[in-house]
C-alpha atoms as a PDB file:
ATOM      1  CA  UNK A   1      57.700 121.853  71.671  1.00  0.00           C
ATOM      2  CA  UNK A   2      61.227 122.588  70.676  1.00  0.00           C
ATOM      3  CA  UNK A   3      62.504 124.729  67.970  1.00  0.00           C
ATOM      4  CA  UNK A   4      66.201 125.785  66.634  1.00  0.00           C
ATOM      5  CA  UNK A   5      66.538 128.307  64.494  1.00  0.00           C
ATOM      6  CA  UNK A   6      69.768 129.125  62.653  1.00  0.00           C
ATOM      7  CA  UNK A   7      71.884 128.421  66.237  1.00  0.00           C
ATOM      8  CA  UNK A   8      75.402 129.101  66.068  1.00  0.00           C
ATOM      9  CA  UNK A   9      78.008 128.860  69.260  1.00  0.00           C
ATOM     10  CA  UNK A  10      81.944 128.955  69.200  1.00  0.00           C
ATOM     11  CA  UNK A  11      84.416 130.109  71.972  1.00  0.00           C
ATOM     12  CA  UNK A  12      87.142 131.342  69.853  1.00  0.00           C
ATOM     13  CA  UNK A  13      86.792 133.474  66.375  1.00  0.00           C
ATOM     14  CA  UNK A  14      88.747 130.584  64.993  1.00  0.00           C
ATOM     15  CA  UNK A  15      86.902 127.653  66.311  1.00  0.00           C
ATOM     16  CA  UNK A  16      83.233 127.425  65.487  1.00  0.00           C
ATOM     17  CA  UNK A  17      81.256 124.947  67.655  1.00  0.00           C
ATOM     18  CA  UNK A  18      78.011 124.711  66.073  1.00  0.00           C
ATOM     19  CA  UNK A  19      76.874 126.443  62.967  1.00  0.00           C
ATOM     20  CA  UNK A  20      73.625 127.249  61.866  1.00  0.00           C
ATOM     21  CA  UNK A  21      71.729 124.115  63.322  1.00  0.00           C
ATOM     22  CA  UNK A  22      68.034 124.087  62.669  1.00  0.00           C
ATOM     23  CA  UNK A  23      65.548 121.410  64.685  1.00  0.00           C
ATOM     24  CA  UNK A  24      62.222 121.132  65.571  1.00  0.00           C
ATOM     25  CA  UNK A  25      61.301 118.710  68.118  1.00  0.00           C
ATOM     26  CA  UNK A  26      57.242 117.810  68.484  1.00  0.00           C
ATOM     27  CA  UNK A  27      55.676 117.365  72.204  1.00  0.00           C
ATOM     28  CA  UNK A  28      56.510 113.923  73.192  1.00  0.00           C
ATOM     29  CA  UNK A  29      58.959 113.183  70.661  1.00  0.00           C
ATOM     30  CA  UNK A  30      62.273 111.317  71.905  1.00  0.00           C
ATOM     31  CA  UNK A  31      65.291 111.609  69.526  1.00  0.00           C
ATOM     32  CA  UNK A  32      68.599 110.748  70.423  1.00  0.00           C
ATOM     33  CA  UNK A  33      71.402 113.111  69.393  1.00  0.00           C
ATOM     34  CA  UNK A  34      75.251 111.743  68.396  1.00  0.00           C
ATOM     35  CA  UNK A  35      78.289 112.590  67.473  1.00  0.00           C
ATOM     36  CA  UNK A  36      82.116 112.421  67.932  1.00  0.00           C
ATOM     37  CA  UNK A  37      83.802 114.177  70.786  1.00  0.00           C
ATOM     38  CA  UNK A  38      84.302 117.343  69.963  1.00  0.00           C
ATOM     39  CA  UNK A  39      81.142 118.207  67.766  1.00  0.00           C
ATOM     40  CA  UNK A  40      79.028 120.098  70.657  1.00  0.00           C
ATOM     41  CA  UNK A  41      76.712 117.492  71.590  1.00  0.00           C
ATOM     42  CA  UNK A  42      77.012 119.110  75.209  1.00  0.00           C
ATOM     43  CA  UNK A  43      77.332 122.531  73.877  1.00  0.00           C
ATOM     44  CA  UNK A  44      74.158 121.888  72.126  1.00  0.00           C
ATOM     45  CA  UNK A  45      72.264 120.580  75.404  1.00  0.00           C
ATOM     46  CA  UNK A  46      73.507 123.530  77.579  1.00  0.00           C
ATOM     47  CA  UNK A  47      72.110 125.670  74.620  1.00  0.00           C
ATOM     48  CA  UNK A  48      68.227 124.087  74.656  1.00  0.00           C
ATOM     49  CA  UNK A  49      69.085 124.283  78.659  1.00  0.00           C
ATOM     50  CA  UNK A  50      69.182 128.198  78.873  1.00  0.00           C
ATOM     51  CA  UNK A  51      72.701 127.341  80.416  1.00  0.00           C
ATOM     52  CA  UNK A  52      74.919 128.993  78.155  1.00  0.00           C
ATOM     53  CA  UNK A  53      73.812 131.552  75.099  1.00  0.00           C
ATOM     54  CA  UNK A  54      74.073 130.995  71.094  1.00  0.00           C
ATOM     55  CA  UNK A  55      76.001 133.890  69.643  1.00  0.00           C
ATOM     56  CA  UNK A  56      73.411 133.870  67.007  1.00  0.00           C
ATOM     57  CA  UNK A  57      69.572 132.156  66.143  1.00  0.00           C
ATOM     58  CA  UNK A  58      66.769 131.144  68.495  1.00  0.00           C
ATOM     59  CA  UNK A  59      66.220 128.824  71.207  1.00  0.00           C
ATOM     60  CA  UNK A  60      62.161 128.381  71.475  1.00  0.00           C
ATOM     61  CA  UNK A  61      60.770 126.118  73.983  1.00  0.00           C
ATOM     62  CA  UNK A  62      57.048 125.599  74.924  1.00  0.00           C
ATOM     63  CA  UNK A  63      56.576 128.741  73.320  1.00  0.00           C
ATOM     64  CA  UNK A  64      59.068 130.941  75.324  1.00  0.00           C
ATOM     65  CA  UNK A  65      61.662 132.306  73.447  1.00  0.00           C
ATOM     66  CA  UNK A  66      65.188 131.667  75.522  1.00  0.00           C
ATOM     67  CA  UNK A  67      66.608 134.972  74.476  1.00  0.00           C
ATOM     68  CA  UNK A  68      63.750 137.104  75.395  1.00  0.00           C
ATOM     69  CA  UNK A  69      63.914 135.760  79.218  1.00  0.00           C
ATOM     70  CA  UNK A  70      66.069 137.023  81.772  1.00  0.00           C
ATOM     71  CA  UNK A  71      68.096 134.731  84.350  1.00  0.00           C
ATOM     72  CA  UNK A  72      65.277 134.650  86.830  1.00  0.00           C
ATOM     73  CA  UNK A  73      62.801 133.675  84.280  1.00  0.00           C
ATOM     74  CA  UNK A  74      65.410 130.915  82.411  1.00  0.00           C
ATOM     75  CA  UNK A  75      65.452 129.328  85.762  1.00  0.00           C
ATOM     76  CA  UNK A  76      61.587 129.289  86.515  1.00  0.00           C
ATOM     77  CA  UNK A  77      61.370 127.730  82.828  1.00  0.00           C
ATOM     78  CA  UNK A  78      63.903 124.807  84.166  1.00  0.00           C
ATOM     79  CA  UNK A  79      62.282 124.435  87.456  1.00  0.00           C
ATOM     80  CA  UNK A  80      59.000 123.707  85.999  1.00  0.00           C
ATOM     81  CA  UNK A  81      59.363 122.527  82.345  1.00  0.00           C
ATOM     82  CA  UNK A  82      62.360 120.530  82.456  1.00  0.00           C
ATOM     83  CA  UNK A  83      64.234 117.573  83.790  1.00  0.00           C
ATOM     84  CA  UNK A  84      68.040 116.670  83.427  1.00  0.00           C
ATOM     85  CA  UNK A  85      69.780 113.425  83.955  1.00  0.00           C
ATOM     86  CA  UNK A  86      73.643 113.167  83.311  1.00  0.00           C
ATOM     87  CA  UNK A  87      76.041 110.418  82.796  1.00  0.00           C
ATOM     88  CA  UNK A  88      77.607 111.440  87.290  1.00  0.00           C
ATOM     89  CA  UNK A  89      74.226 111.140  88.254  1.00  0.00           C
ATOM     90  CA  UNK A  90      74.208 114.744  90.754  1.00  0.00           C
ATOM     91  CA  UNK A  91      72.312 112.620  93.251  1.00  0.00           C
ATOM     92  CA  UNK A  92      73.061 114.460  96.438  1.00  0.00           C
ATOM     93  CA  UNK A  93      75.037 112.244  98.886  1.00  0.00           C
ATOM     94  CA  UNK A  94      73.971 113.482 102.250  1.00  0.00           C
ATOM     95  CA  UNK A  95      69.966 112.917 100.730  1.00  0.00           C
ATOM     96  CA  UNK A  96      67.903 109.851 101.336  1.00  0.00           C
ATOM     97  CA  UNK A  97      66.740 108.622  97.854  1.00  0.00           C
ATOM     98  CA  UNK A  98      63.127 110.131  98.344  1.00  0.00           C
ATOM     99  CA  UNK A  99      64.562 112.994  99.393  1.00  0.00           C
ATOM    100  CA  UNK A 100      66.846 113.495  96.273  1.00  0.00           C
ATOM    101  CA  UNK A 101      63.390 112.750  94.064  1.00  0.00           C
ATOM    102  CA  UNK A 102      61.484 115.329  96.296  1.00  0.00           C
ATOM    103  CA  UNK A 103      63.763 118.015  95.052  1.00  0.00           C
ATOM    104  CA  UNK A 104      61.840 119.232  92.232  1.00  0.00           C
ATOM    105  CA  UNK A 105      58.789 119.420  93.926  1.00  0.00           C
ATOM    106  CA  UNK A 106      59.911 121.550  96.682  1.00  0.00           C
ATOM    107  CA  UNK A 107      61.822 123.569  94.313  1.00  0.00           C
ATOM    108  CA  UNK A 108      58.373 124.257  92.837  1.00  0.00           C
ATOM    109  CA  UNK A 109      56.812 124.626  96.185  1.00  0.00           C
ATOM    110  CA  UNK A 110      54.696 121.623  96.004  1.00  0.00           C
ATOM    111  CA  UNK A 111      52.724 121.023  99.421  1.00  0.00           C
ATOM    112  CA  UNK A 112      54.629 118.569 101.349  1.00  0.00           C
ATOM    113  CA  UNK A 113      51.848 115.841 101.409  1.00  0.00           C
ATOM    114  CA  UNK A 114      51.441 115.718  97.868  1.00  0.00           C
ATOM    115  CA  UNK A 115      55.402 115.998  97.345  1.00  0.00           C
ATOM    116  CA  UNK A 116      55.512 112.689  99.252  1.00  0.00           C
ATOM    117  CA  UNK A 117      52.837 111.128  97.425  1.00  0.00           C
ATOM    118  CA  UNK A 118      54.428 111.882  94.189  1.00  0.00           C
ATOM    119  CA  UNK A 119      57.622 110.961  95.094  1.00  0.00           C
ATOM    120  CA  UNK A 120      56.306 107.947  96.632  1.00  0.00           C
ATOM    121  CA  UNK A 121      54.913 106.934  93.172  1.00  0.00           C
ATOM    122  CA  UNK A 122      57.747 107.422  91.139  1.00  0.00           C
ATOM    123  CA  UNK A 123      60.180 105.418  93.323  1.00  0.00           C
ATOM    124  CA  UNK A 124      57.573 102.455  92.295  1.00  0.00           C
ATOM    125  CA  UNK A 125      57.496 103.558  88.755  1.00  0.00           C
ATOM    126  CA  UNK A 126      61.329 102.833  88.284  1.00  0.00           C
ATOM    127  CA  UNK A 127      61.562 100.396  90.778  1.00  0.00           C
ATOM    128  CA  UNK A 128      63.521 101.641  93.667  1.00  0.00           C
ATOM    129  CA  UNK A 129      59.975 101.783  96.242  1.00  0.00           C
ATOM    130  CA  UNK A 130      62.075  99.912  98.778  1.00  0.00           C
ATOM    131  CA  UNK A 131      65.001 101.774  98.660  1.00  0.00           C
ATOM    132  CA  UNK A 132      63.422 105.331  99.466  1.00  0.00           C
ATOM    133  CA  UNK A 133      65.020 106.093 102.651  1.00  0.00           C
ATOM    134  CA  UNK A 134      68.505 104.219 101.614  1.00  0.00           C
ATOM    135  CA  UNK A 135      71.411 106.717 100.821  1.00  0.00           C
ATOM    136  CA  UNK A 136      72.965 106.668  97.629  1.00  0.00           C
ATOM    137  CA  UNK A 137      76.616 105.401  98.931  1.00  0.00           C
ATOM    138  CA  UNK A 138      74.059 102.000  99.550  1.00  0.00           C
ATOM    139  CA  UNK A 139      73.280 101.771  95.791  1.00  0.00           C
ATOM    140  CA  UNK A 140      74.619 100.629  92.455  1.00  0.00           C
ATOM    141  CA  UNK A 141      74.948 102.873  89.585  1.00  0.00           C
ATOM    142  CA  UNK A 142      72.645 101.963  87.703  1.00  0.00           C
ATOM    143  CA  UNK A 143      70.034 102.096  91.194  1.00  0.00           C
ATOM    144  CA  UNK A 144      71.361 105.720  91.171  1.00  0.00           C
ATOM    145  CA  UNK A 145      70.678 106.379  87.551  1.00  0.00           C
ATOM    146  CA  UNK A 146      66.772 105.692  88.177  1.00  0.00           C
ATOM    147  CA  UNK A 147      67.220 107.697  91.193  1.00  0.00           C
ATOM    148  CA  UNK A 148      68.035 110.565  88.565  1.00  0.00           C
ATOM    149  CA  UNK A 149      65.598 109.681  85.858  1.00  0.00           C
ATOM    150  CA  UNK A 150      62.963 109.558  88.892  1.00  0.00           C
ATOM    151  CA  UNK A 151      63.907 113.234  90.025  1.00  0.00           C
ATOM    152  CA  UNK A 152      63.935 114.732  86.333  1.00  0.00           C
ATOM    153  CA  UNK A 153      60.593 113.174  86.079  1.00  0.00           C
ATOM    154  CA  UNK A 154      58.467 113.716  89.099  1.00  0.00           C
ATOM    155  CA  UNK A 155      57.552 117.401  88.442  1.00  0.00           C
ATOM    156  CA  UNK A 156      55.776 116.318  84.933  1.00  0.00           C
ATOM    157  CA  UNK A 157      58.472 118.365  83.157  1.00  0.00           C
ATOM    158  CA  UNK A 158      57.820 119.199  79.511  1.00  0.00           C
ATOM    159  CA  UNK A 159      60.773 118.375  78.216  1.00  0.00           C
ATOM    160  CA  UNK A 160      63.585 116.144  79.831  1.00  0.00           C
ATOM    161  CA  UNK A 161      67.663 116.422  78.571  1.00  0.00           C
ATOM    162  CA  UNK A 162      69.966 113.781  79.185  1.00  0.00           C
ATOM    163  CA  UNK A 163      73.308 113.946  78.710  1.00  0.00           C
ATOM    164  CA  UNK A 164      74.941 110.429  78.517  1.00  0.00           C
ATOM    165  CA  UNK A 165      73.113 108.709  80.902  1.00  0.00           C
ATOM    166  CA  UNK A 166      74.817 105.665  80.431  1.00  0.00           C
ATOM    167  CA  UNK A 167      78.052 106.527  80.434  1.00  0.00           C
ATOM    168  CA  UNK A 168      79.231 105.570  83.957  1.00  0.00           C
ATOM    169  CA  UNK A 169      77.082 102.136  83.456  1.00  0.00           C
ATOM    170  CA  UNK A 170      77.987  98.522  82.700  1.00  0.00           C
ATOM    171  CA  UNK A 171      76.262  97.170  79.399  1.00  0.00           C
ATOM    172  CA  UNK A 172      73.966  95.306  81.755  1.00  0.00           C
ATOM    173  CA  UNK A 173      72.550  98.136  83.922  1.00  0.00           C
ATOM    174  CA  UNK A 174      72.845 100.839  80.704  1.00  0.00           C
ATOM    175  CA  UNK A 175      70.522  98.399  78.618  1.00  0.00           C
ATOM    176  CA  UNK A 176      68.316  98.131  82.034  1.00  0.00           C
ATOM    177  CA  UNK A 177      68.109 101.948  82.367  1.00  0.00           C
ATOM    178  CA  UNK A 178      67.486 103.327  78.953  1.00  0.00           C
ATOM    179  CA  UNK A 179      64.015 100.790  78.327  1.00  0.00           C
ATOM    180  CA  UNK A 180      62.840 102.437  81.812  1.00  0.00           C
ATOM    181  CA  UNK A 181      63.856 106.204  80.342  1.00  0.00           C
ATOM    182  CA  UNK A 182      61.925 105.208  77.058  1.00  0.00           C
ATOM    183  CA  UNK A 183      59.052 103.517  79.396  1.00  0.00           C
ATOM    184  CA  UNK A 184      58.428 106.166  81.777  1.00  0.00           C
ATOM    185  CA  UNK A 185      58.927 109.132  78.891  1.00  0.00           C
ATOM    186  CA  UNK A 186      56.558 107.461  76.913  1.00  0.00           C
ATOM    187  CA  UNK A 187      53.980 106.784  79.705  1.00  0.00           C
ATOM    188  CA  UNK A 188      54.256 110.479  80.590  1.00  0.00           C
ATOM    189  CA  UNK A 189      54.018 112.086  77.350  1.00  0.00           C
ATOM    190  CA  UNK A 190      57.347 113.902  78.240  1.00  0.00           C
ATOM    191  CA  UNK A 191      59.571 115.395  75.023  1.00  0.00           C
ATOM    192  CA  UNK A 192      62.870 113.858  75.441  1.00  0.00           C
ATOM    193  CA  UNK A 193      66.088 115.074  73.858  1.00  0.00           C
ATOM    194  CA  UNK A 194      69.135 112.039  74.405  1.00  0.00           C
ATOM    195  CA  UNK A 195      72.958 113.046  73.719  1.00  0.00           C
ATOM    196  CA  UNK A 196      74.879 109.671  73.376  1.00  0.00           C
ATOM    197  CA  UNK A 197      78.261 107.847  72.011  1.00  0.00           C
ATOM    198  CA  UNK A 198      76.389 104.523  72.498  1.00  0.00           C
ATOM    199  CA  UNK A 199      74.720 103.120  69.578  1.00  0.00           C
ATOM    200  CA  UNK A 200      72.458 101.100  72.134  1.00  0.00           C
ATOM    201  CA  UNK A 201      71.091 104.199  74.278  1.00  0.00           C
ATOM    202  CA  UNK A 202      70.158 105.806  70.703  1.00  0.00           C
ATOM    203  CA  UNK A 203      68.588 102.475  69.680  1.00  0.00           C
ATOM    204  CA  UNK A 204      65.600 103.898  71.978  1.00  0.00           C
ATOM    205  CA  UNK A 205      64.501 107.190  70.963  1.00  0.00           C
ATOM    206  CA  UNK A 206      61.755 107.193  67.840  1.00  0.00           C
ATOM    207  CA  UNK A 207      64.776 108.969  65.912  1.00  0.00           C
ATOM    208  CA  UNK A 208      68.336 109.298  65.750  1.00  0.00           C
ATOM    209  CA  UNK A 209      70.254 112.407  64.611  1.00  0.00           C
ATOM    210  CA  UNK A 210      74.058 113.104  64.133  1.00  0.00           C
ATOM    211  CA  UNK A 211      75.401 116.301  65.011  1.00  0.00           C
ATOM    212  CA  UNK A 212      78.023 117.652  62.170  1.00  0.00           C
ATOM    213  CA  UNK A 213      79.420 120.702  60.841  1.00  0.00           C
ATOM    214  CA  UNK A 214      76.750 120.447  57.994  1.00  0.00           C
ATOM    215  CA  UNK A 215      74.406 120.519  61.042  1.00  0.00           C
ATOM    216  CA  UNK A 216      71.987 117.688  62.436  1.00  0.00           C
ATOM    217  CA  UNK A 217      71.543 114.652  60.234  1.00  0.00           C
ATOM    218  CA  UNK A 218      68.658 111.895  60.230  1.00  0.00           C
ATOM    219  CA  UNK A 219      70.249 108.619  60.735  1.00  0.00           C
ATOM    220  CA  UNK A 220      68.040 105.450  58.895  1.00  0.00           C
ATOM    221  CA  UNK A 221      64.274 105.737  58.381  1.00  0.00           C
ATOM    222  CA  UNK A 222      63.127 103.479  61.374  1.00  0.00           C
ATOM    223  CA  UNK A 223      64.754 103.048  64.544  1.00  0.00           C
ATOM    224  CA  UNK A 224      64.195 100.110  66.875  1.00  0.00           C
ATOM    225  CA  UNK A 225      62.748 100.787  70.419  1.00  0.00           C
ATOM    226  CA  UNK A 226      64.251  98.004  72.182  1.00  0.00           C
ATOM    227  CA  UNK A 227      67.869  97.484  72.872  1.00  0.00           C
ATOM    228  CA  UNK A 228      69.443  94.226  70.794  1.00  0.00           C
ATOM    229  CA  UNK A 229      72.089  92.139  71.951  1.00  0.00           C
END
């Protein structure tokens, strides 16, 4: 589903980022990615994203080799094959919830009937149902995380980055949100690609890497997919 080859990034001759990380991910695989500050945990998302370009290796996803696309073609690849949820949410303030979740689907020029419908179903899928037509100033932050997971999700994406998700989240409402992004990743069959400081977020993902100069290293033999207190 997801392969890097050899990938290399650094914005200064004198300060490598990454250096020659190699990865394979397999369709509807969820590993969780860590790190200190510093190491290119982000750099490395933005990278599998199409958002920013390695200065050397390959970037394959679903088959479609990043640097053979051009812009117009990296964006129709994001548009329909993935989903993105951040630790600030991007939920759109002047958007009703379903509206926010919608986006995807009119991005992709879903009919508007079945837009509805699908939105409709993954507001009940992470709980929110009742709160379609609230605006996000009426919700918590962790209400507005699902908001987020349920817009990466509702397109069927192939593969779904998140970037700290949990971030701007009390322990309560981070624990709360990463067993529904395990739940509804899993129920979809979606790959899944976590960057995290939180020992607890990674604790969900079937397996947990750390990202290091040496490259990306497997952390323990088994990981547990709930969250202990």
């Amino acid at each position: 589903m997801l392969t890097l080859s050899h990938l290399s990034k650094s914005y200064s001759s004198s300060r490598p980022i990454l250096q020659d990380i190699n990865f394979h991910l397999n369709a509807g695989e969820y590993v969780a990615i860590m790190g200190e500050s510093g190491t290119g945990k982000s750099t490395l998302l933005n990278l599998m994203a199409g958002l920013e370009t390695p200065d050397s290796g390959s970037i394959v996803i679903d088959g479609h080799e990043l640097a053979q696309m051009n812009d117009d073609q990296a964006t129709q690849l994001r548009r329909e094959k993935m989903g993105f949820v951040f630790q600030a949410f991007h939920v759109l303030p002047h958007l009703s919830v379903a509206q926010n979740v919608a986006l995807p689907l009119l991005l992709n020029s879903v009919e508007k009937q079945q837009a509805q419908a699908a939105t409709m179903s993954m507001l009940a899928a992470v709980g929110l149902a009742d709160r379609a037509h609230s605006r996000p100033h009426e919700l918590s932050g962790g209400e507005m995380q699902r908001v987020a997971i349920a817009r990466a999700l509702v397109h069927g994406p192939r593969l779904l980055l998140a970037d700290e998700p949990t971030g701007n989240l009390d322990p309560e409402s981070a624990d709360s949100v990463m067993q529904l992004l395990r739940e509804q990743i899993k129920q979809s069959g979606t790959t899944c690609v976590l960057v995290t400081h939180s020992t607890r977020a990674a604790a969900t993902a079937d397996r947990v890497l750390l990202l290091t100069m040496q490259g990306l290293i497997p952390q323990g033999d088994n990981v547990p997919h709930t969250i202990q207190s």
